[in-house]
C-alpha atoms as a PDB file:
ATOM      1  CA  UNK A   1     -19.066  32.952 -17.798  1.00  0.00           C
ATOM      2  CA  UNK A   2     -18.338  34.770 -14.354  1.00  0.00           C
ATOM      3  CA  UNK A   3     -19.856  33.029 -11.441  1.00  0.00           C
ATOM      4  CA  UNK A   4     -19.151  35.283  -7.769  1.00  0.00           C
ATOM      5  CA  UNK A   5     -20.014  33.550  -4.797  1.00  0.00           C
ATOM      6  CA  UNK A   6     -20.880  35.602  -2.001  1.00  0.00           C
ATOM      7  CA  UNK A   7     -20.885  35.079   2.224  1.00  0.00           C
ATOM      8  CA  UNK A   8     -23.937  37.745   3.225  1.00  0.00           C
ATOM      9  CA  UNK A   9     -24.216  35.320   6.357  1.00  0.00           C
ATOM     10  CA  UNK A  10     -22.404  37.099   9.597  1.00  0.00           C
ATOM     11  CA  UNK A  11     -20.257  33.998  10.069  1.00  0.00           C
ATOM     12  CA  UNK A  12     -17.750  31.885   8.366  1.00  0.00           C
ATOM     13  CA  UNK A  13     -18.871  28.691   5.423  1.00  0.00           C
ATOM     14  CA  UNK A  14     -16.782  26.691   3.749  1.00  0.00           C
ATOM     15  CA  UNK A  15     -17.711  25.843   0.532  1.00  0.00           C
ATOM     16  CA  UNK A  16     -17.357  22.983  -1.029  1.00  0.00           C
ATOM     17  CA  UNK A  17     -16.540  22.470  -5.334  1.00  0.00           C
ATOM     18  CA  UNK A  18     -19.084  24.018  -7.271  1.00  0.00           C
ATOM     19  CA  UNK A  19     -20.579  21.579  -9.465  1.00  0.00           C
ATOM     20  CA  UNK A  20     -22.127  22.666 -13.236  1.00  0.00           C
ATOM     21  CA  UNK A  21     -24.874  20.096 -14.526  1.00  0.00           C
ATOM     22  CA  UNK A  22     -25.723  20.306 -18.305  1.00  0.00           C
ATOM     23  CA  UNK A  23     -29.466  19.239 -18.612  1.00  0.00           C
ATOM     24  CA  UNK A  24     -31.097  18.379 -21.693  1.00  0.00           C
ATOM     25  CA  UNK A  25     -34.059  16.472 -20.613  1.00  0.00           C
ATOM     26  CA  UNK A  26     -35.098  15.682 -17.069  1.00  0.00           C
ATOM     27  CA  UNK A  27     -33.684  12.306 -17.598  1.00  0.00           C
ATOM     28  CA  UNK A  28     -30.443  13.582 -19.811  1.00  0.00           C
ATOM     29  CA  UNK A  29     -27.491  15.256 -17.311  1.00  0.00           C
ATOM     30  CA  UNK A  30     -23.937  15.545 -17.079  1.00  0.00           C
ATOM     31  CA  UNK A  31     -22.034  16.987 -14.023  1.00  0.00           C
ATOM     32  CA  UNK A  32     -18.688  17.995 -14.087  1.00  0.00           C
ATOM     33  CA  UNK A  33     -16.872  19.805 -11.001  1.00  0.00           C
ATOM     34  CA  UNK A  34     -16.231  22.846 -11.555  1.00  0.00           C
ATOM     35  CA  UNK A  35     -11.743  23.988 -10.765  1.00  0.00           C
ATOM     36  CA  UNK A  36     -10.657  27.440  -9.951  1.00  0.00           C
ATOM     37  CA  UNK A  37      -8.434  29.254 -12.958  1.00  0.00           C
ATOM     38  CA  UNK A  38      -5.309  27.650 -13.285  1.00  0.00           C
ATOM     39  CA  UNK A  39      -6.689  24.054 -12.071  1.00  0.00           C
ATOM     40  CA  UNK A  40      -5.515  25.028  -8.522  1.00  0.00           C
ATOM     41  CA  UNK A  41      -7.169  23.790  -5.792  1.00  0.00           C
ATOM     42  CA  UNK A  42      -9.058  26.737  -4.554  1.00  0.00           C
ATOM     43  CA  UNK A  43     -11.852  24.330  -2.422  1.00  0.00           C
ATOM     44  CA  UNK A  44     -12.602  24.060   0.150  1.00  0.00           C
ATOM     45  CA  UNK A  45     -12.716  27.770   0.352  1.00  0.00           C
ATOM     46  CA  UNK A  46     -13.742  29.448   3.570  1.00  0.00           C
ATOM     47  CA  UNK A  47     -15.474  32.809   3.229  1.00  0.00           C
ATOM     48  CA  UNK A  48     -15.239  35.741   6.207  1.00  0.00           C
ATOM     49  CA  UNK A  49     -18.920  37.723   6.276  1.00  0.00           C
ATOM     50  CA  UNK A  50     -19.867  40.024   3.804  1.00  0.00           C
ATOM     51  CA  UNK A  51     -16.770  38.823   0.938  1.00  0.00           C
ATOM     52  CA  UNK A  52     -17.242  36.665  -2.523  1.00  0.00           C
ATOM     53  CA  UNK A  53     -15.008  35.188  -4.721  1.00  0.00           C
ATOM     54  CA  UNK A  54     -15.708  35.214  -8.346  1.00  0.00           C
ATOM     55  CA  UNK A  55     -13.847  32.942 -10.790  1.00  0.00           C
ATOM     56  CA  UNK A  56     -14.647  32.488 -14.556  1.00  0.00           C
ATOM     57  CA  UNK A  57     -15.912  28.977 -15.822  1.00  0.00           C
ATOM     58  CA  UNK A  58     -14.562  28.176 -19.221  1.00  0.00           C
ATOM     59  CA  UNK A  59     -17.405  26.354 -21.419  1.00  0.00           C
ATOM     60  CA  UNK A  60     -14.618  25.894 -24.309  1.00  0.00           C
ATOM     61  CA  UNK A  61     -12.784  23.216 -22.222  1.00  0.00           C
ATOM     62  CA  UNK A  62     -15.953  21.172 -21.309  1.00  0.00           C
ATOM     63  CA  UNK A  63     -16.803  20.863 -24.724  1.00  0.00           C
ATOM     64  CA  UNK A  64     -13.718  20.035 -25.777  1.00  0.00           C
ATOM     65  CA  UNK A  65     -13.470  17.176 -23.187  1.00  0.00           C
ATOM     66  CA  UNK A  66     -17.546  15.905 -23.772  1.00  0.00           C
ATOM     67  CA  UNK A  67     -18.838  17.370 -27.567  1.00  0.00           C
ATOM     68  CA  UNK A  68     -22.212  15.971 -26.964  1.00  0.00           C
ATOM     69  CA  UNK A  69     -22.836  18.590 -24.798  1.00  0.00           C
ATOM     70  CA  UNK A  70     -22.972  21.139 -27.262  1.00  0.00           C
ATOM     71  CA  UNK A  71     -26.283  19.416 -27.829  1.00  0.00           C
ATOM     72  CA  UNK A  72     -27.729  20.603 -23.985  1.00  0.00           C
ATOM     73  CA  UNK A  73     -29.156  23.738 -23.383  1.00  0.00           C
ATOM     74  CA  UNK A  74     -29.475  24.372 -19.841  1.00  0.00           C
ATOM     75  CA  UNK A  75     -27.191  24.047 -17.152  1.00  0.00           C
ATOM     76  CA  UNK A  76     -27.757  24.430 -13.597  1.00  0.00           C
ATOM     77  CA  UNK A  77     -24.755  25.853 -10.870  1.00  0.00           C
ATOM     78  CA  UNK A  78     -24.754  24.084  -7.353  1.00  0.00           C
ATOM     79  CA  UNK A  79     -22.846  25.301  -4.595  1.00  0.00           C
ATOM     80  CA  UNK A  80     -22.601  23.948  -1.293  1.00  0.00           C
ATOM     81  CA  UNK A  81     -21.018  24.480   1.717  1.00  0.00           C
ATOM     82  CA  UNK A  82     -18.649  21.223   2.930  1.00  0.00           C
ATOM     83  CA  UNK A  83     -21.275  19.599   4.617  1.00  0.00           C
ATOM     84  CA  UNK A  84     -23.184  19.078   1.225  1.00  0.00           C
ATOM     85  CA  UNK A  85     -25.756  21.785   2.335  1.00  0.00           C
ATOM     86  CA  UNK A  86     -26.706  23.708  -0.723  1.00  0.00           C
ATOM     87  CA  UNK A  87     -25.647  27.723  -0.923  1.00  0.00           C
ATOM     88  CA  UNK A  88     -27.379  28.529  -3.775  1.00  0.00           C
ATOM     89  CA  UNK A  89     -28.404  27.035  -6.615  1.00  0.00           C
ATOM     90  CA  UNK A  90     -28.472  29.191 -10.066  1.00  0.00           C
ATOM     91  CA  UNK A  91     -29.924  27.961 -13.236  1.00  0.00           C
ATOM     92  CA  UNK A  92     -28.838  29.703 -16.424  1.00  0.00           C
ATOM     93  CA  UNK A  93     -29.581  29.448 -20.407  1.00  0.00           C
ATOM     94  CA  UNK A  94     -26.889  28.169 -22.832  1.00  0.00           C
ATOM     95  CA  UNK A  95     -26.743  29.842 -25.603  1.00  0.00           C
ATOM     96  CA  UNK A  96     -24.146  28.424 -28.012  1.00  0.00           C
ATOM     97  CA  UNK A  97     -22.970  29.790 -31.898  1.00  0.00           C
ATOM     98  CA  UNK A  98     -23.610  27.311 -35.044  1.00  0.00           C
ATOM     99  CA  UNK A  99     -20.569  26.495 -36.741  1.00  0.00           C
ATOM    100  CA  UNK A 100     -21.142  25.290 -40.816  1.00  0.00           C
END
């Protein structure tokens, strides 16, 4: 999945880790951080006015590492800026294949 992050503010953030959290049930979530291609350290990344980054977030890893959460269907995006103030906040649908 792509995610862009974009700076339409006219100064500079720094933002902080994105973080993906798997939801099931109000009660049921997981949050893992989310790294930059590569596992480089790409944050805290500052962003001039008017620029985004967009990176790709690999679901095939997560699963691998936690298979439960094949069982979650709904994951929400946070981004914040280093102070812990939230960006944005993007909640998207999980769709997943069935394997026999």
């Amino acid at each position: 999945m792509k995610v862009s992050i974009r700076n339409v503010k006219k100064m500079m953030i720094d933002i902080d880790t994105p973080v993906i959290e798997f939801r099931q049930s109000r009660m049921k979530k997981r949050k893992f951080k989310i790294l930059a291609p590569g596992d480089e350290n790409m944050f805290p990344l500052c962003l001039s006015p008017h620029t985004k980054y967009d990176f790709l977030v690999d679901f095939t890893k997560l699963y691998e590492r936690d298979n439960i959460l094949r069982k979650y269907s709904k994951a929400v995006i946070h981004v914040n800026d280093k102070n812990g103030k939230p960006v944005t906040k993007r909640k998207i649908k999980i769709s997943l294949p069935h394997y026999s």
